[in-house]
C-alpha atoms as a PDB file:
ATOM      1  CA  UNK A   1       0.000   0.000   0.000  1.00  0.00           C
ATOM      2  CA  UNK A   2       1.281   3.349  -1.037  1.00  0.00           C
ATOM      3  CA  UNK A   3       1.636   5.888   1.635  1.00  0.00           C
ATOM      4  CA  UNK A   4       1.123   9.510   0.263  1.00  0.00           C
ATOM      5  CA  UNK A   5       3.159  12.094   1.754  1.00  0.00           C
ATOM      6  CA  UNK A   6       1.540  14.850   2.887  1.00  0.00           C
ATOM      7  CA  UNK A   7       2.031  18.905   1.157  1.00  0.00           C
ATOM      8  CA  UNK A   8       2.262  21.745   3.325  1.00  0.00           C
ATOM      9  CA  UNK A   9       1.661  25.172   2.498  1.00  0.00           C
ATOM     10  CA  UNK A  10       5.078  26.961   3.541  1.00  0.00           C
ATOM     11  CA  UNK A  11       3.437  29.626   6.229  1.00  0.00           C
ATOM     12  CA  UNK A  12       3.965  33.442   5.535  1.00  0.00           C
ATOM     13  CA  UNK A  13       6.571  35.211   7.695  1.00  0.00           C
ATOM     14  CA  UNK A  14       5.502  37.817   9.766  1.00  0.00           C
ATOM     15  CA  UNK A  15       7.048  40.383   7.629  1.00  0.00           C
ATOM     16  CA  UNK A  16       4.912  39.890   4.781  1.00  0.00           C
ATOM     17  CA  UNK A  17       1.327  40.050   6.646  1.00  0.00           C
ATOM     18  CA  UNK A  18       3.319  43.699   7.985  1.00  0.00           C
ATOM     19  CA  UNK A  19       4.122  44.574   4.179  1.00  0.00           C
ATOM     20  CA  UNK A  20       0.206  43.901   3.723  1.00  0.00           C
ATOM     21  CA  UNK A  21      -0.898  45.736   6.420  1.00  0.00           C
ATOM     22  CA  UNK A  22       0.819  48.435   5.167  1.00  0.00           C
ATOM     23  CA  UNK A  23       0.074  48.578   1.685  1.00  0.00           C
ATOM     24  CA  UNK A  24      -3.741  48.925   2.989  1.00  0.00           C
ATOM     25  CA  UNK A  25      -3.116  51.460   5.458  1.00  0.00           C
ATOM     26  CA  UNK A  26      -0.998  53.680   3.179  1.00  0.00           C
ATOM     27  CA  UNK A  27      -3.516  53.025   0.350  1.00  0.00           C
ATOM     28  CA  UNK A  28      -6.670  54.235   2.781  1.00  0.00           C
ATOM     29  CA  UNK A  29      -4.400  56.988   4.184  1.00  0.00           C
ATOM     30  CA  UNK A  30      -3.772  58.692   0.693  1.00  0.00           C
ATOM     31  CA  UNK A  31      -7.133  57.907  -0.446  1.00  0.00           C
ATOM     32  CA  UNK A  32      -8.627  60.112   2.836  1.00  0.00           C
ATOM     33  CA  UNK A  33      -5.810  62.770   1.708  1.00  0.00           C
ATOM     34  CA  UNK A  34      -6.525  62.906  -1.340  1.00  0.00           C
ATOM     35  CA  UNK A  35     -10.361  63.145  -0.779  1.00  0.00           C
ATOM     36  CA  UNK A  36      -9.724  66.062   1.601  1.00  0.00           C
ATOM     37  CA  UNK A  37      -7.509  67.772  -0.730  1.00  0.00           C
ATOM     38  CA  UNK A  38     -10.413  67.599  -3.364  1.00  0.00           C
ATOM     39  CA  UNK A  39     -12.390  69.039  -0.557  1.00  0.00           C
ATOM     40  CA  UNK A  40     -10.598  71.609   0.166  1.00  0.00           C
ATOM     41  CA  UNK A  41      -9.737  72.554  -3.390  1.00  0.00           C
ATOM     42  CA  UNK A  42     -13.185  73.016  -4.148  1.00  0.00           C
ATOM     43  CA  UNK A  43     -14.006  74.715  -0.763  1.00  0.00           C
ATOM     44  CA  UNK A  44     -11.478  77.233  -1.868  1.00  0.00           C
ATOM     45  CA  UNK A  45     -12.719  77.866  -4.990  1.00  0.00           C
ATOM     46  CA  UNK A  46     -16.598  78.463  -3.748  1.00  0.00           C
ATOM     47  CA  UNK A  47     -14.624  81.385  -1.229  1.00  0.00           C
ATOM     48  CA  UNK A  48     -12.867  83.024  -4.154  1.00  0.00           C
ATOM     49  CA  UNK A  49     -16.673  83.229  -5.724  1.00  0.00           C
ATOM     50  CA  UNK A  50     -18.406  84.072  -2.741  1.00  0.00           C
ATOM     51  CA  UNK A  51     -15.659  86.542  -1.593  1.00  0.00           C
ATOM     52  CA  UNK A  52     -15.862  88.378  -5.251  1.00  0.00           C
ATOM     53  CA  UNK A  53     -19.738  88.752  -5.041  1.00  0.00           C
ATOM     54  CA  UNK A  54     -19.489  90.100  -1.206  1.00  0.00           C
ATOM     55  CA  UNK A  55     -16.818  92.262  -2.524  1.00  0.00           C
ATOM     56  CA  UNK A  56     -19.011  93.869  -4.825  1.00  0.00           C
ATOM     57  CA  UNK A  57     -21.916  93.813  -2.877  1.00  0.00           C
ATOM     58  CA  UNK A  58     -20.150  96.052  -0.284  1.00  0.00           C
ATOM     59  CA  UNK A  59     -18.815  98.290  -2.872  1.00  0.00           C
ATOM     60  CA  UNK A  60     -22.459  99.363  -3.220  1.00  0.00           C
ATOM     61  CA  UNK A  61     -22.907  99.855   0.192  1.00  0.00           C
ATOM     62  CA  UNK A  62     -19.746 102.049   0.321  1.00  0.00           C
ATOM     63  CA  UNK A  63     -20.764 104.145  -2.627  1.00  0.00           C
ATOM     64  CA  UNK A  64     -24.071 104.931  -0.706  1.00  0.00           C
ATOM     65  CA  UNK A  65     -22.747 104.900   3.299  1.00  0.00           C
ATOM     66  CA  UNK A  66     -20.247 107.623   1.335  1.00  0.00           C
ATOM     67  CA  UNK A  67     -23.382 109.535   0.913  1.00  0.00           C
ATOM     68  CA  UNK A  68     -25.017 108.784   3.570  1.00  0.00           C
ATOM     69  CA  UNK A  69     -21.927 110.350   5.435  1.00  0.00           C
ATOM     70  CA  UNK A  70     -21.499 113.359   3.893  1.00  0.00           C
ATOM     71  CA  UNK A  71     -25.264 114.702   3.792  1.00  0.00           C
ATOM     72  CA  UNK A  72     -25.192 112.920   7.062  1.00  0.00           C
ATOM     73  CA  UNK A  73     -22.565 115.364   8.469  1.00  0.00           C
ATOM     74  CA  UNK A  74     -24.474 118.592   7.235  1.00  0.00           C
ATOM     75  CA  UNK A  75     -28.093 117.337   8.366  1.00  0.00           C
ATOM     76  CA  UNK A  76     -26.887 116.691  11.976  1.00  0.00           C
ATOM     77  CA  UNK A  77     -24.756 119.559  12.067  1.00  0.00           C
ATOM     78  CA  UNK A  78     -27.365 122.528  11.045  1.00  0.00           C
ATOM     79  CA  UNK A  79     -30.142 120.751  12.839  1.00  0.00           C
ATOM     80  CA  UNK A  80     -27.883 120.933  15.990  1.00  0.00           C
ATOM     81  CA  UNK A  81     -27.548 124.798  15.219  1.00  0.00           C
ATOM     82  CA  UNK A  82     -31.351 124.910  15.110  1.00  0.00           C
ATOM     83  CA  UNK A  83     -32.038 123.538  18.301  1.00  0.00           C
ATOM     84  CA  UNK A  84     -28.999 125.977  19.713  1.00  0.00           C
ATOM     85  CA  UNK A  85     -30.798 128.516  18.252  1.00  0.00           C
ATOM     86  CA  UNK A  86     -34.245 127.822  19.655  1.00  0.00           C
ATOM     87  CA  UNK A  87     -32.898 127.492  23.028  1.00  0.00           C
ATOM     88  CA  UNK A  88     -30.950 130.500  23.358  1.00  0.00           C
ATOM     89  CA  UNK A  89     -33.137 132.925  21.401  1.00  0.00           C
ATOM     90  CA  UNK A  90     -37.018 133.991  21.697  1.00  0.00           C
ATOM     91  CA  UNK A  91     -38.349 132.430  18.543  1.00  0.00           C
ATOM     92  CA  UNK A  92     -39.521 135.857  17.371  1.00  0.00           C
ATOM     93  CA  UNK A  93     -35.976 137.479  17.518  1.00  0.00           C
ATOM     94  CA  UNK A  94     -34.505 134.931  15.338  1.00  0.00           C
ATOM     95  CA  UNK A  95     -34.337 136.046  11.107  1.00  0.00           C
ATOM     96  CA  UNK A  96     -36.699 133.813   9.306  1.00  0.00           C
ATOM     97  CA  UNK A  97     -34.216 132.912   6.889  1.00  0.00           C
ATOM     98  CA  UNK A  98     -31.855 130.882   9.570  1.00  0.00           C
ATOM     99  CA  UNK A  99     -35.269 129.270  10.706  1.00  0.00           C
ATOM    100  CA  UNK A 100     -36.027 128.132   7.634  1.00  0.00           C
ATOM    101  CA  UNK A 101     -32.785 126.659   6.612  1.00  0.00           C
ATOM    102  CA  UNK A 102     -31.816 125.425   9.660  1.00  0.00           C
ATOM    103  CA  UNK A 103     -35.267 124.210  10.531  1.00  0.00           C
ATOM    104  CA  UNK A 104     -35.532 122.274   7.420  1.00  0.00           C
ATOM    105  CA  UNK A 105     -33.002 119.914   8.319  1.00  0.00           C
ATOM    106  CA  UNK A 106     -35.665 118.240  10.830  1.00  0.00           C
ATOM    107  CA  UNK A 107     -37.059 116.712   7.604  1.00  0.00           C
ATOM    108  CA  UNK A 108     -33.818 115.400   6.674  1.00  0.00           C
ATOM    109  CA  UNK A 109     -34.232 111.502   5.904  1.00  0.00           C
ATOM    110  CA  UNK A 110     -31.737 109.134   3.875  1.00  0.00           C
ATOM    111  CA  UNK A 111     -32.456 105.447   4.913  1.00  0.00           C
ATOM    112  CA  UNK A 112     -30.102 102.914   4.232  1.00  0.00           C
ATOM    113  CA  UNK A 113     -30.435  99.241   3.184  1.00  0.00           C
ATOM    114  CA  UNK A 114     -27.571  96.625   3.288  1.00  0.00           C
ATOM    115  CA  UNK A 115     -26.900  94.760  -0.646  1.00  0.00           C
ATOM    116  CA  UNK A 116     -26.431  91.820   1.872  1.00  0.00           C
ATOM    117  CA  UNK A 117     -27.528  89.102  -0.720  1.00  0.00           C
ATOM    118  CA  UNK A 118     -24.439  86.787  -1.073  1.00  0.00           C
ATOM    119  CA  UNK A 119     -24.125  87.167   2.902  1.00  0.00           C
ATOM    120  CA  UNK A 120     -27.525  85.815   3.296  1.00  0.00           C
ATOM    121  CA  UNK A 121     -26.502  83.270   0.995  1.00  0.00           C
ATOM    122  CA  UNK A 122     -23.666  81.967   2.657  1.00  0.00           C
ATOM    123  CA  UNK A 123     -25.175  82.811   6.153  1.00  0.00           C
ATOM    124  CA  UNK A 124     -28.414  80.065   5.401  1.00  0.00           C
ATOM    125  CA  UNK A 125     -26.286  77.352   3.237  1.00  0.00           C
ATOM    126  CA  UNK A 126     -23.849  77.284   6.140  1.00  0.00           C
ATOM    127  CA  UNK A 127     -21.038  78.477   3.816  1.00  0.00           C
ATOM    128  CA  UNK A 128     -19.888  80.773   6.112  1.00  0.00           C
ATOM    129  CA  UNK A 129     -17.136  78.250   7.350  1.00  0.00           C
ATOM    130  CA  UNK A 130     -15.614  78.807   4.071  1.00  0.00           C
ATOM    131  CA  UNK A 131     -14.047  82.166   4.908  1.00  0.00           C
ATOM    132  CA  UNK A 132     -11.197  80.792   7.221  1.00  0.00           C
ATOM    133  CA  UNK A 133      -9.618  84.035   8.261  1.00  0.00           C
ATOM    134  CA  UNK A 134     -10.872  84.601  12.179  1.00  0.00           C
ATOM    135  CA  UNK A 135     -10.377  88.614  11.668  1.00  0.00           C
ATOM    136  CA  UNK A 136     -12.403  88.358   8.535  1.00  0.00           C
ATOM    137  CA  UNK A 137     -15.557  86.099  10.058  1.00  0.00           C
ATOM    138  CA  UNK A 138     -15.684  88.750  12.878  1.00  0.00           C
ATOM    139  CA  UNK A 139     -15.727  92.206  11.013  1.00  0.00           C
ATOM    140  CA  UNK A 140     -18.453  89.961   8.764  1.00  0.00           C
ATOM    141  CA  UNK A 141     -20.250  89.409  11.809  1.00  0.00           C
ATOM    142  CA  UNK A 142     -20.006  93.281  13.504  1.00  0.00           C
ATOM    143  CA  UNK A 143     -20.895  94.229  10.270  1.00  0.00           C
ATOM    144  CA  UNK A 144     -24.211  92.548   9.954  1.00  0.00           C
ATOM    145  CA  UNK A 145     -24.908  93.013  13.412  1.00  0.00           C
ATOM    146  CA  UNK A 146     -24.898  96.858  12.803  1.00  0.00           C
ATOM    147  CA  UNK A 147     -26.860  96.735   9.882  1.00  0.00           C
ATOM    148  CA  UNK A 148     -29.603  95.154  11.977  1.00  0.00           C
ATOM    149  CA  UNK A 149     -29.286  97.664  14.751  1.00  0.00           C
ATOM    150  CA  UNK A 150     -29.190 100.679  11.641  1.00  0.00           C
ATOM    151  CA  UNK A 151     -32.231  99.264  10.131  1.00  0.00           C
ATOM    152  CA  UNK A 152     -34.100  99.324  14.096  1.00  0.00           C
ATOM    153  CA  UNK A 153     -33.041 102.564  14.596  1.00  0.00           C
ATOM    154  CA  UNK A 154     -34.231 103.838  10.412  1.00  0.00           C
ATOM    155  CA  UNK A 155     -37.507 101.668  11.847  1.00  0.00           C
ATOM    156  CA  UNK A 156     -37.861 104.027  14.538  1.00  0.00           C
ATOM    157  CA  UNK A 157     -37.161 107.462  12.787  1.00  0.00           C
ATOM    158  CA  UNK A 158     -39.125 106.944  10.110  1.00  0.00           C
ATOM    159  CA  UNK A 159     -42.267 107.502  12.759  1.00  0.00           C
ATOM    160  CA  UNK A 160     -41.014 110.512  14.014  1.00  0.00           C
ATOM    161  CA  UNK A 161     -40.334 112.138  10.454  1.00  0.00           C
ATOM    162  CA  UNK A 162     -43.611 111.591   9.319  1.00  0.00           C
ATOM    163  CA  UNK A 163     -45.145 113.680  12.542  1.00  0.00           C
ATOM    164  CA  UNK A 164     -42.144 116.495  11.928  1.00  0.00           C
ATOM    165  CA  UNK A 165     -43.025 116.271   8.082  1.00  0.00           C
ATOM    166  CA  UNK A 166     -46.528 117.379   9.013  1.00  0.00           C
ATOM    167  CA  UNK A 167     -45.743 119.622  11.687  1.00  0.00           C
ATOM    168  CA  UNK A 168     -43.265 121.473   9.694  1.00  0.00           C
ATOM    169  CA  UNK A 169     -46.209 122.016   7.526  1.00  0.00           C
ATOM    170  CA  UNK A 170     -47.506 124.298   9.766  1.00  0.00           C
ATOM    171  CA  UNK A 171     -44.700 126.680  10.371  1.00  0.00           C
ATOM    172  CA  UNK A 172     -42.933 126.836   6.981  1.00  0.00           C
ATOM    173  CA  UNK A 173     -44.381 128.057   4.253  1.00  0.00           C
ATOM    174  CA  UNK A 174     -44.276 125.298   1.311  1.00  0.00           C
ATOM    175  CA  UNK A 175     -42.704 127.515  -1.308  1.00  0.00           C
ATOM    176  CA  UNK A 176     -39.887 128.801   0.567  1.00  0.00           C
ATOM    177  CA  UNK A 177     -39.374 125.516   2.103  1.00  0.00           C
ATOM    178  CA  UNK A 178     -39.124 124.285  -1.679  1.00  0.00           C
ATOM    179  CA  UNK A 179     -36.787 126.570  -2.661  1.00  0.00           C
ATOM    180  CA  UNK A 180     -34.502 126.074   0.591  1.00  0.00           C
ATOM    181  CA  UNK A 181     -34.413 122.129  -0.480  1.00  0.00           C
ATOM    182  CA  UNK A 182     -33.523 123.348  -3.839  1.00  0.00           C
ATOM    183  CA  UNK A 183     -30.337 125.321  -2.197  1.00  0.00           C
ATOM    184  CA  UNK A 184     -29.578 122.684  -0.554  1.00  0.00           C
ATOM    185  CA  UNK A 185     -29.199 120.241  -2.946  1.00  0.00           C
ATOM    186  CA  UNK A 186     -26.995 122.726  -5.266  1.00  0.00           C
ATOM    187  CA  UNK A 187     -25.529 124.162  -2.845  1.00  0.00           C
ATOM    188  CA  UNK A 188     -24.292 122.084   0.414  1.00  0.00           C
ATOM    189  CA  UNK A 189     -24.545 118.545  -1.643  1.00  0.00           C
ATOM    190  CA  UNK A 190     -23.403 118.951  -5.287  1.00  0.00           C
ATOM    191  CA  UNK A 191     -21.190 121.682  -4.504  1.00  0.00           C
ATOM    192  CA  UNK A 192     -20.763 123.027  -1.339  1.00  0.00           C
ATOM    193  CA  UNK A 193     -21.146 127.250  -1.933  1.00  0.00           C
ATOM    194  CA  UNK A 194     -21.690 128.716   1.186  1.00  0.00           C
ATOM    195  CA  UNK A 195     -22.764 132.595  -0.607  1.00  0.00           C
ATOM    196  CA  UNK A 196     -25.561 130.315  -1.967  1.00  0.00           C
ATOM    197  CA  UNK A 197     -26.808 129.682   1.867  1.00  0.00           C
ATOM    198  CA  UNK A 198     -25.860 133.152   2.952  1.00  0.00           C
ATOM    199  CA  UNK A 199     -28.205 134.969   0.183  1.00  0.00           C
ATOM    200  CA  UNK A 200     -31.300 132.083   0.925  1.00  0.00           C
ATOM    201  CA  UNK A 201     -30.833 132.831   4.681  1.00  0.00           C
ATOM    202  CA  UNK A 202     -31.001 136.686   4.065  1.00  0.00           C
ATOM    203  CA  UNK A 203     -34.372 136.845   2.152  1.00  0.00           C
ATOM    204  CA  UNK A 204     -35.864 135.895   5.980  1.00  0.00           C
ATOM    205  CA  UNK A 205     -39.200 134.492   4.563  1.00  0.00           C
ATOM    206  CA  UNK A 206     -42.538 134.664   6.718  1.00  0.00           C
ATOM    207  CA  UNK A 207     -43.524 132.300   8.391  1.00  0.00           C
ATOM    208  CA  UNK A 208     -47.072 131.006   8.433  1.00  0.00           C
ATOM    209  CA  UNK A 209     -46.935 131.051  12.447  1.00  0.00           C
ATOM    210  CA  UNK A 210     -44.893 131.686  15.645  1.00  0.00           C
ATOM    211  CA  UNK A 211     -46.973 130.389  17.846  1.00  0.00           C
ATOM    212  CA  UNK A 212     -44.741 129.072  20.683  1.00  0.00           C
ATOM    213  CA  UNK A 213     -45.885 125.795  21.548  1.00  0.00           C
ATOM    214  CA  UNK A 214     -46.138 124.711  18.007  1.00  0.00           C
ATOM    215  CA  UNK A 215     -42.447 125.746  17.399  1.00  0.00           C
ATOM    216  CA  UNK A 216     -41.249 123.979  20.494  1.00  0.00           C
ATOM    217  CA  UNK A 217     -43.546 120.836  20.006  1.00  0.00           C
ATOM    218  CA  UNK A 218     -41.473 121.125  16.519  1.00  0.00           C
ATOM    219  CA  UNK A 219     -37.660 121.515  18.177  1.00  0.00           C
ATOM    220  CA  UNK A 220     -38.752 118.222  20.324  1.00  0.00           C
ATOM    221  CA  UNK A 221     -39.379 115.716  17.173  1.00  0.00           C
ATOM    222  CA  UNK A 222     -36.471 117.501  15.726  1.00  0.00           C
ATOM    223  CA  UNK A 223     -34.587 116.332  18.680  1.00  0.00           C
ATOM    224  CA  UNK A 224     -35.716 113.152  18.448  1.00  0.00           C
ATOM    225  CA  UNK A 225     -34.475 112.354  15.885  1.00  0.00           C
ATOM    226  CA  UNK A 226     -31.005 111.012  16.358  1.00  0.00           C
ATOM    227  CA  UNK A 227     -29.115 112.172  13.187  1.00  0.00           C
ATOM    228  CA  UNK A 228     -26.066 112.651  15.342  1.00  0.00           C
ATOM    229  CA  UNK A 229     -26.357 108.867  16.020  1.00  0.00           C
ATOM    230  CA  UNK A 230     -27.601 107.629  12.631  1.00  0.00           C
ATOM    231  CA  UNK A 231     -24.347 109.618  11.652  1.00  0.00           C
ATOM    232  CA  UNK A 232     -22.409 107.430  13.816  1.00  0.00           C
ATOM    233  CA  UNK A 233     -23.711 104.553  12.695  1.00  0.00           C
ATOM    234  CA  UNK A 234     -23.157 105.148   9.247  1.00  0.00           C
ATOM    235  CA  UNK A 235     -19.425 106.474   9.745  1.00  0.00           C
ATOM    236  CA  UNK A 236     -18.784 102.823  10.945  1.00  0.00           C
ATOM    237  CA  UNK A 237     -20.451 100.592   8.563  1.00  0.00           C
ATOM    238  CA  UNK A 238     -18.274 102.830   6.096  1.00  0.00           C
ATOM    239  CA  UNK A 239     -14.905 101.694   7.978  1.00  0.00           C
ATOM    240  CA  UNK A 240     -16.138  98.291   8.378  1.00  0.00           C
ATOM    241  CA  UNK A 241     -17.223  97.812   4.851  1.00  0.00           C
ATOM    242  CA  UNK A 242     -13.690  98.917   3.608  1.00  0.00           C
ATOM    243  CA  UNK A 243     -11.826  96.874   6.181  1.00  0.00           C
ATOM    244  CA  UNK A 244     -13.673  93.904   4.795  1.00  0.00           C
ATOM    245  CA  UNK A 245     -13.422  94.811   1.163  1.00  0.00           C
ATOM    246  CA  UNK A 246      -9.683  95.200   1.938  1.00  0.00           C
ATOM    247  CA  UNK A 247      -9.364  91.688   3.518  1.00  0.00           C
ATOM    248  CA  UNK A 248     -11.371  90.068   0.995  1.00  0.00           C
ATOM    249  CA  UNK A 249      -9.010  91.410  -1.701  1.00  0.00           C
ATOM    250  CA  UNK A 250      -5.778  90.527  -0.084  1.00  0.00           C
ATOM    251  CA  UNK A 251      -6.951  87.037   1.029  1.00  0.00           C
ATOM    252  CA  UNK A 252      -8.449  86.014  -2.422  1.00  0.00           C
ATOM    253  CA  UNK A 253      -6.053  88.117  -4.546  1.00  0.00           C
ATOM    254  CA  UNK A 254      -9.303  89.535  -5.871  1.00  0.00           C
ATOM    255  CA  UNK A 255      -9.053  92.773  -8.639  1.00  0.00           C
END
């Protein structure tokens, strides 16, 4: 009887299961690398395109908070001058003419509304995250966070103009008041010419009354206001806006 000798499969060394292992493990590892570095590639890409469109959304809000600013800066100031004057001065002693143009800043009114579109955007798709710079995410932040408080504050004014609107109706005389808006406009916001204001102020045109408590009931909404802090406001959504158009630039080597 024939004996058959048994074959035996010659058993790995330990060496080569290690050679396996890693294979696998380096094979997994730069698949997850590579993976992320598709990620982030593309990440990248969607900031350049959402930093471009926030870039010139803000412009627009910089051409208009410039504006805002400089009419801003007159409205507060010669409203502040009418008040001075009502307080110092019986209302019957002061010329007409500085009533009327200093007066007619109570009226004054230049809302402002954020182009905050790609923000919104990115704020509700969570894209947000792809703006990695810390100092850039919080000046993004401040910045929308004053454009809420801005728009409160607009919220809030806009009942009180209406009431001086109508109050003013019934101290200033609608034609002169026209032609002191007129002045303005040529004069303090196209091109500032101060003769211009000088030779409105000195045609001191009647008033329809000077009836005390309707002139002071007028200096109170006028006080109310708050150009001097809509001015404020304004001034830094204008440094904010630049500061962030500035870091969008540098960061995404944008034109």
């Amino acid at each position: 009887m024939e004996v058959h000798a048994h074959s035996h499969t010659p058993r790995k060394k330990w060496t080569h299961y290690f050679w396996e292992f890693l294979m696998l493990f380096l094979a997994v590892t730069l698949g997850f690398f590579v993976e992320n570095q598709r990620e982030h590639y593309i990440e990248h890409q969607r900031a350049e395109i959402y930093a471009a469109s926030m870039k010139a959304n803000l412009q627009v809000d910089t051409a208009e908070l410039i504006q805002i600013v400089h009419r801003g800066t007159y409205a507060s100031n010669y409203l502040d001058t009418f008040l001075l004057l009502l307080s110092a001065n019986d209302v019957t002693k002061i010329p007409t003419g500085k009533l009327y143009w200093y007066g007619l800043f109570g009226g004054y009114l230049r809302g402002f509304q954020s182009n905050d579109a790609t923000f919104q955007q990115m704020k509700s798709s969570g894209s947000l995250r792809y703006f990695s710079n810390s100092a850039l995410e919080q000046n993004i932040s401040n910045y929308d966070q004053l454009m809420r408080s801005m728009q409160v504050l607009t919220g809030i004014d806009q009942e009180v103009h209406l009431e001086v609107r109508k109050l003013r109706g019934r101290i200033f005389d609608f034609k002169y008041n026209n032609a002191a808006n007129l002045t303005v406009r040529r004069a303090v916001y196209e091109n500032f010419n101060q003769p211009a204001i000088d030779s409105f102020i000195s045609t001191n045109p009647p008033l329809l009354t000077f009836d005390k408590t309707i002139i002071n009931e007028y200096a109170e909404l006028c006080r109310s206001r708050n150009l001097r802090q809509q001015l404020i406001n304004a001034k830094q959504a204008l440094e904010l806006a630049t500061e962030i158009i500035a870091q969008l630039t540098k960061q995404y080597h944008l034109k």
